[in-house]
C-alpha atoms as a PDB file:
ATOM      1  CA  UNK A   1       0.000   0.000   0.000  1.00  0.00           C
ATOM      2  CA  UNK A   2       1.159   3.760  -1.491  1.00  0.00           C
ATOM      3  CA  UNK A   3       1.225   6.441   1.467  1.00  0.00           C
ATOM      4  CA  UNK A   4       0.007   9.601  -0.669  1.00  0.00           C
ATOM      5  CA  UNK A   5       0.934  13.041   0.533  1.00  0.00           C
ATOM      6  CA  UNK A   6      -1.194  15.728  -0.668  1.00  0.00           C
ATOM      7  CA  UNK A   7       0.168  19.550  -0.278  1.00  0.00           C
ATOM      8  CA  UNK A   8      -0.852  22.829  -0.695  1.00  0.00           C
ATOM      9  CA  UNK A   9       0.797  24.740  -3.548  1.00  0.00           C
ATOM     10  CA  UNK A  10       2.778  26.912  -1.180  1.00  0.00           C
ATOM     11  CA  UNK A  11       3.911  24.184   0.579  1.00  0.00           C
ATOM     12  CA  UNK A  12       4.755  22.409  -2.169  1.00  0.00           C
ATOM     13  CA  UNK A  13       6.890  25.393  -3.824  1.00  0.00           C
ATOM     14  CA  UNK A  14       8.810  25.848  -0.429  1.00  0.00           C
ATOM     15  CA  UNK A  15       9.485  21.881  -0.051  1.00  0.00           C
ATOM     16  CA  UNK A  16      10.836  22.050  -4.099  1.00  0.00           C
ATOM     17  CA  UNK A  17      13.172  25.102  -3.192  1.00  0.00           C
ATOM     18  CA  UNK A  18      14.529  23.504   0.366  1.00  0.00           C
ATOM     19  CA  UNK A  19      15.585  20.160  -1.895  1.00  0.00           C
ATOM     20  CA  UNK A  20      16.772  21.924  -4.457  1.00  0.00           C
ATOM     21  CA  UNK A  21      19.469  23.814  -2.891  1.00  0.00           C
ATOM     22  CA  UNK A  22      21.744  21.840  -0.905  1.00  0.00           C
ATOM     23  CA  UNK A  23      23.393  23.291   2.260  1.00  0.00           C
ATOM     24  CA  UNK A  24      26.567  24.938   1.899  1.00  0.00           C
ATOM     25  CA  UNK A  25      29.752  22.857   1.951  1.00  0.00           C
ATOM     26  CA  UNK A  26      31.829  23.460   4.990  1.00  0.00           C
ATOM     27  CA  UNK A  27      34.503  24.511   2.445  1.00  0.00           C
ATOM     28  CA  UNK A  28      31.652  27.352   0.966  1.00  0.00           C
ATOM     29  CA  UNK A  29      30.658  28.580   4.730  1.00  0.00           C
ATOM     30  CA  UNK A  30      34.458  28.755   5.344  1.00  0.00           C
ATOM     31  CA  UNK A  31      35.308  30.699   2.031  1.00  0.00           C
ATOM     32  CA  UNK A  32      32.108  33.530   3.178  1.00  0.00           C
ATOM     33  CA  UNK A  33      33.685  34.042   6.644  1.00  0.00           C
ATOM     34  CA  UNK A  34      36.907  34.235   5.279  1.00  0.00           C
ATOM     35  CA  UNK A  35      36.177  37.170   2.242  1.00  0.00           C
ATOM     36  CA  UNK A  36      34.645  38.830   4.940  1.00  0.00           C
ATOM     37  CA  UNK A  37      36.111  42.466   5.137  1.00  0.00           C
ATOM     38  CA  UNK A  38      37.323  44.154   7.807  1.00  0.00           C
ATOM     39  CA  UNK A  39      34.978  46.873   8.966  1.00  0.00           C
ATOM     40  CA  UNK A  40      37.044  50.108   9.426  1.00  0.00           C
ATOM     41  CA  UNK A  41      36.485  53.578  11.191  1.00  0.00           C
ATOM     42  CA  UNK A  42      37.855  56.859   9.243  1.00  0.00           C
ATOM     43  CA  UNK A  43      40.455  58.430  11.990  1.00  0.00           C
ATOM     44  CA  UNK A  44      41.795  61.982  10.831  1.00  0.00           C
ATOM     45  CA  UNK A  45      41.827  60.427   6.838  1.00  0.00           C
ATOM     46  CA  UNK A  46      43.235  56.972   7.682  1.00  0.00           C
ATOM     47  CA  UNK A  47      41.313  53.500   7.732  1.00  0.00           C
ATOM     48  CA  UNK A  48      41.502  52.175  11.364  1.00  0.00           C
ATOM     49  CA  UNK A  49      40.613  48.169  11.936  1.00  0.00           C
ATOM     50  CA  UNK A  50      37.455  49.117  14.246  1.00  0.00           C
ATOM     51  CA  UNK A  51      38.536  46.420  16.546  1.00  0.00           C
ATOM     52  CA  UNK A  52      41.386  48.838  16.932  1.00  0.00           C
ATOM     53  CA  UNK A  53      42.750  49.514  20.699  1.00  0.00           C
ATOM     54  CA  UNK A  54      42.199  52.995  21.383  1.00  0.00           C
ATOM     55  CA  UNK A  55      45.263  53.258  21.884  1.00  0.00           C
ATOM     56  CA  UNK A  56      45.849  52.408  18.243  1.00  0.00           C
ATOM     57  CA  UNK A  57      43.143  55.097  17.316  1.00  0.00           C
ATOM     58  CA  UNK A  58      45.080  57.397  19.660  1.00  0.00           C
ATOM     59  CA  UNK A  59      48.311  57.254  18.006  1.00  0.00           C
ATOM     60  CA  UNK A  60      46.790  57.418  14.650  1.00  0.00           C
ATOM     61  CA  UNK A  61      45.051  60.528  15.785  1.00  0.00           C
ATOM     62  CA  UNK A  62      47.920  62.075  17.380  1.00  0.00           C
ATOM     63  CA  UNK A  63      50.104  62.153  13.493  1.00  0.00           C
ATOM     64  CA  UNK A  64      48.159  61.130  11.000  1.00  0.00           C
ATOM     65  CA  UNK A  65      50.570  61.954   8.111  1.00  0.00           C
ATOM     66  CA  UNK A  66      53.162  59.729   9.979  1.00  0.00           C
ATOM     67  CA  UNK A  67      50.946  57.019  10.015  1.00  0.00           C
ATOM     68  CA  UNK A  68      50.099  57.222   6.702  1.00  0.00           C
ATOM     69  CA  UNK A  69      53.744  57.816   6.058  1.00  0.00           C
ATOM     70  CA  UNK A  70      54.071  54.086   7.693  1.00  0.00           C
ATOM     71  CA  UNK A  71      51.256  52.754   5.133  1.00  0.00           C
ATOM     72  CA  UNK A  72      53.259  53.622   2.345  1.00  0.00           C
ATOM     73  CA  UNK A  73      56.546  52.272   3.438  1.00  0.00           C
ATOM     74  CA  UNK A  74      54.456  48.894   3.331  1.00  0.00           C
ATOM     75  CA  UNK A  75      53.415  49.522  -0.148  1.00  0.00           C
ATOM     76  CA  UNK A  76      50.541  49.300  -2.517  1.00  0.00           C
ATOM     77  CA  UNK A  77      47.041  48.313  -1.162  1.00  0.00           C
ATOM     78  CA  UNK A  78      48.169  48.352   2.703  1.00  0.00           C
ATOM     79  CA  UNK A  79      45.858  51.059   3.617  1.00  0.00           C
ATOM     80  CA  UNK A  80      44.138  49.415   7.214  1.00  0.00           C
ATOM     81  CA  UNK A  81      45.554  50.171  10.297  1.00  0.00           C
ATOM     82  CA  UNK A  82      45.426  46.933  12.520  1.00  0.00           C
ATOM     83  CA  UNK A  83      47.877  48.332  15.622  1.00  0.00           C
ATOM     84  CA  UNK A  84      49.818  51.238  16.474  1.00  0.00           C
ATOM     85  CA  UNK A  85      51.906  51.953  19.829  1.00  0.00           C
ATOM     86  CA  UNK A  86      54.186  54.761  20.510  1.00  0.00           C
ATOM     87  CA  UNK A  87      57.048  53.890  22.727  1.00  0.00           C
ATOM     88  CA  UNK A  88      58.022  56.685  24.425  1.00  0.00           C
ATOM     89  CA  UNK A  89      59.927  59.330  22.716  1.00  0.00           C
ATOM     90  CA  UNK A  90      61.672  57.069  20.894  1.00  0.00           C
ATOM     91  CA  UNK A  91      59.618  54.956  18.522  1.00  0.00           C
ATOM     92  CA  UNK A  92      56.875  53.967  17.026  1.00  0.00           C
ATOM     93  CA  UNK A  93      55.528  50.240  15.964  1.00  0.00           C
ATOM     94  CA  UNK A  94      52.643  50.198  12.734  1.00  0.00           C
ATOM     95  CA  UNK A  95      51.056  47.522  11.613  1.00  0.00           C
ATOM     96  CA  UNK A  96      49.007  47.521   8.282  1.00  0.00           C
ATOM     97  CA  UNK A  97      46.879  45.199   6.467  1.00  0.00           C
ATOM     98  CA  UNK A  98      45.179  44.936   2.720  1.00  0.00           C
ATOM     99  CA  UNK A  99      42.166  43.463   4.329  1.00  0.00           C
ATOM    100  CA  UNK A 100      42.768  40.565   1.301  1.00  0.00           C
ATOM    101  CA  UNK A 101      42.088  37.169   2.698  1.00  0.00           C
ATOM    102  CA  UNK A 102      45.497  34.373   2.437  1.00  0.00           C
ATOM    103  CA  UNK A 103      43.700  30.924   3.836  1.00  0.00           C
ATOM    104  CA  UNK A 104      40.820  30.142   4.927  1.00  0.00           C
ATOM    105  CA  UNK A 105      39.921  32.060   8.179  1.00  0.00           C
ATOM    106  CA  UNK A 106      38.892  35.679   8.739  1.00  0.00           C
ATOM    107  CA  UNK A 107      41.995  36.038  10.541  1.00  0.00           C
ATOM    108  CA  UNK A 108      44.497  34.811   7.793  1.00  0.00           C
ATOM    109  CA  UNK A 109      45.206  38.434   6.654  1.00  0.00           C
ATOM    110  CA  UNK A 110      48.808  39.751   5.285  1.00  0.00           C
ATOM    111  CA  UNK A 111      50.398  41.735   8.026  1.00  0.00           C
ATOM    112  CA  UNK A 112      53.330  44.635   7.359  1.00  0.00           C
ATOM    113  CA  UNK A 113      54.518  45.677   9.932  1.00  0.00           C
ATOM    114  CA  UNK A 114      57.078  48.911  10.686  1.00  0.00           C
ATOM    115  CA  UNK A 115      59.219  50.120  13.328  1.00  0.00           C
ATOM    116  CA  UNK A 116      59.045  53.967  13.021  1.00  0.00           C
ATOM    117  CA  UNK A 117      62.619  55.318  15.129  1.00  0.00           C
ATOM    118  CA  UNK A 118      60.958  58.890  16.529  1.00  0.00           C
ATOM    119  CA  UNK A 119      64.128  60.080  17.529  1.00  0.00           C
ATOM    120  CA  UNK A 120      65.814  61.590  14.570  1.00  0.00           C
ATOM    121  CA  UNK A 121      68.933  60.069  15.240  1.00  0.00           C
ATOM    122  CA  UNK A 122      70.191  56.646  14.049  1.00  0.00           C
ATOM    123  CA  UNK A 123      70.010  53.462  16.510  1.00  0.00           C
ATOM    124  CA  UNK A 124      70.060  49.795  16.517  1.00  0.00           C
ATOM    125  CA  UNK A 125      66.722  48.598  16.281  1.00  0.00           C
ATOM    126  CA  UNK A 126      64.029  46.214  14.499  1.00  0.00           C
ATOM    127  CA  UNK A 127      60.800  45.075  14.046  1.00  0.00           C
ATOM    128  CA  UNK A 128      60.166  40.934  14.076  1.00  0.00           C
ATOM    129  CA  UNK A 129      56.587  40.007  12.627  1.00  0.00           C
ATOM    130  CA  UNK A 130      55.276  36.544  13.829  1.00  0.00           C
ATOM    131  CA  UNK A 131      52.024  35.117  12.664  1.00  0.00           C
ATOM    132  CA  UNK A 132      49.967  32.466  14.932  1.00  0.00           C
ATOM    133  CA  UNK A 133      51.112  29.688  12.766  1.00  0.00           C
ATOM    134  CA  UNK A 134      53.659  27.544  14.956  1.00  0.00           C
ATOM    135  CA  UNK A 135      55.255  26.452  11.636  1.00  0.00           C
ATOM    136  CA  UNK A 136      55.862  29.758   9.659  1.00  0.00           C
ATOM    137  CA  UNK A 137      59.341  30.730  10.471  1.00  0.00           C
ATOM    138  CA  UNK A 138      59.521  34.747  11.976  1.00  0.00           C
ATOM    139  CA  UNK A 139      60.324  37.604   9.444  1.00  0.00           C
ATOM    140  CA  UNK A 140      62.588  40.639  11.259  1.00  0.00           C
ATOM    141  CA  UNK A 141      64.870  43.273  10.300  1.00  0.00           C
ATOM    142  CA  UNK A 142      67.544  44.297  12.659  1.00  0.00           C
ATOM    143  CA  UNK A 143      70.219  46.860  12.125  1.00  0.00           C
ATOM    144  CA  UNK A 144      71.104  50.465  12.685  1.00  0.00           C
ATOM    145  CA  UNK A 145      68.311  52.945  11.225  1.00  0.00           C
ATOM    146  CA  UNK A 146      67.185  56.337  11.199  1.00  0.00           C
ATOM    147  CA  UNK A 147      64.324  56.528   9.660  1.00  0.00           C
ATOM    148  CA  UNK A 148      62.598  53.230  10.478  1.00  0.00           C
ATOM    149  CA  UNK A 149      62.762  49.429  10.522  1.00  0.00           C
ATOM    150  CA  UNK A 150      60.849  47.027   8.618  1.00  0.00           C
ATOM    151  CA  UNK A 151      58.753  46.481   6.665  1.00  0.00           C
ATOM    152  CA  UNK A 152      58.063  42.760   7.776  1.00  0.00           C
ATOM    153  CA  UNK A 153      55.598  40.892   6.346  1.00  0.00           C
ATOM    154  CA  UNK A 154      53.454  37.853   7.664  1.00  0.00           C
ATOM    155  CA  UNK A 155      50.931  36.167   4.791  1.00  0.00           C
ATOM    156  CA  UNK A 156      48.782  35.295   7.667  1.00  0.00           C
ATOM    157  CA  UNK A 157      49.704  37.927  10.418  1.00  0.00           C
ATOM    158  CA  UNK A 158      46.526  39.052  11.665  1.00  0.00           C
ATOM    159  CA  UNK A 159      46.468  37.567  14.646  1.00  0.00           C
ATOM    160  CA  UNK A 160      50.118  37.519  15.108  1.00  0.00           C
ATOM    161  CA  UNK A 161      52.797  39.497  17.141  1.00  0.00           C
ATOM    162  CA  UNK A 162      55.424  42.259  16.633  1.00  0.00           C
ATOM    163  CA  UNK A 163      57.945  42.388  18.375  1.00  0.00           C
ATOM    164  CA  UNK A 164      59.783  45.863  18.703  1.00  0.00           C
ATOM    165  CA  UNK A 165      63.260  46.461  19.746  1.00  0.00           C
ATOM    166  CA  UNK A 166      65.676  49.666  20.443  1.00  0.00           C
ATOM    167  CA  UNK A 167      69.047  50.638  21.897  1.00  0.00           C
ATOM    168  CA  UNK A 168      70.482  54.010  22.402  1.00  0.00           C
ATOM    169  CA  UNK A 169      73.591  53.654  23.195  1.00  0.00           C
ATOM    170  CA  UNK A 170      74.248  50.654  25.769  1.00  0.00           C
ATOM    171  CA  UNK A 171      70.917  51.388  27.051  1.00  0.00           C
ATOM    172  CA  UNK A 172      67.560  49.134  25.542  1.00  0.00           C
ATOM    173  CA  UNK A 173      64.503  51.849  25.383  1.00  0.00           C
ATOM    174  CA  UNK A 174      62.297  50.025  23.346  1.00  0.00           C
ATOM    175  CA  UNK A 175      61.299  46.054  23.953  1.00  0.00           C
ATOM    176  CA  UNK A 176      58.050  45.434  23.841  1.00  0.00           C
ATOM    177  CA  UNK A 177      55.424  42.885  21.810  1.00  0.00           C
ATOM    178  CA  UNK A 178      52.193  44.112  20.392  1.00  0.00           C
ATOM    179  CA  UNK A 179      49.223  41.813  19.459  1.00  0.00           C
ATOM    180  CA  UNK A 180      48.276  42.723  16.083  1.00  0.00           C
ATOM    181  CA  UNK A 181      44.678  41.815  15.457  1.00  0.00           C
ATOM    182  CA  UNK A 182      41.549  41.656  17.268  1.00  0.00           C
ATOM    183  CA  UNK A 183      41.430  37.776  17.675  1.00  0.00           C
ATOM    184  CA  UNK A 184      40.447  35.277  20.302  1.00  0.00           C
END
């Protein structure tokens, strides 16, 4: 014996539409979340990561042309501050993203980062750029500098470290880490 169904037309239409198009693959709901942009926040002209500390937004505020003046040492397309931090008198750590997606999280972002030497004066310092991959191998740049060290760059830095470093003289000034993205 046949078990016959009989539905309503609407009910019929929505049934034809829910077995028509399959769920999204994990690989599809994976590829959405990770083309997702960053939302930014306009700070005196430059693009801030909203997730931004304020004291990111603060530093940005403070000299914008110098922090734009950091985007461009990191080249085409990196036009989103992630992190900032001023170190005293004596330096400044940027980091900068394209907002472009390299894997397949939200997080796996290209990172530049820059080491910004406030002092005028030439000193040993660098930058070192880890991402939160345990197998990709640290970029840095260490030597003596005036202007600035860096830039560094991590393919998947966005929720990575960098690692800022400066001696005047025989005295260290400037050793500190700062997270780069917003992540977990």
């Amino acid at each position: 014996m046949k078990t016959v169904v009989r539905m309503g037309g609407i009910c019929a239409a929505l049934l034809a539409v829910t077995m028509a198009a399959p769920a999204a693959s994990a690989a599809d709901q994976a590829e959405l979340k990770s083309n997702t942009p960053i939302a930014t926040m306009d700070v005196k002209g430059v693009q801030v990561d909203e997730k931004a500390t304020e004291e990111t937004k603060q530093v940005i505020a403070a000299e914008p042309a110098i922090a734009a003046a950091a985007a461009n040492v990191c080249g085409s397309g990196y036009t989103i501050s992630v992190r900032a931090a001023r170190y005293g008198t004596y330096a400044t750590a940027y980091t900068w993203t394209n907002g472009k997606t390299t894997g397949d999280s939200y997080n796996d972002k290209p990172i530049c980062a820059v080491l910004f030497n406030d002092t005028g004066v030439a000193h040993y310092m660098g930058i070192r750029l880890k991402d939160n991959y345990t197998s990709t191998p640290d970029v840095q740049d260490f030597g003596t500098y005036s202007t600035y060290a860096g830039p560094v760059y991590q393919n998947k830095g966005y929720c990575g470290v960098a690692y800022s470093y400066m001696k005047v003289g025989s005295n260290v000034v400037v050793d500190n880490n700062l997270t780069v993205g917003a992540c977990n």
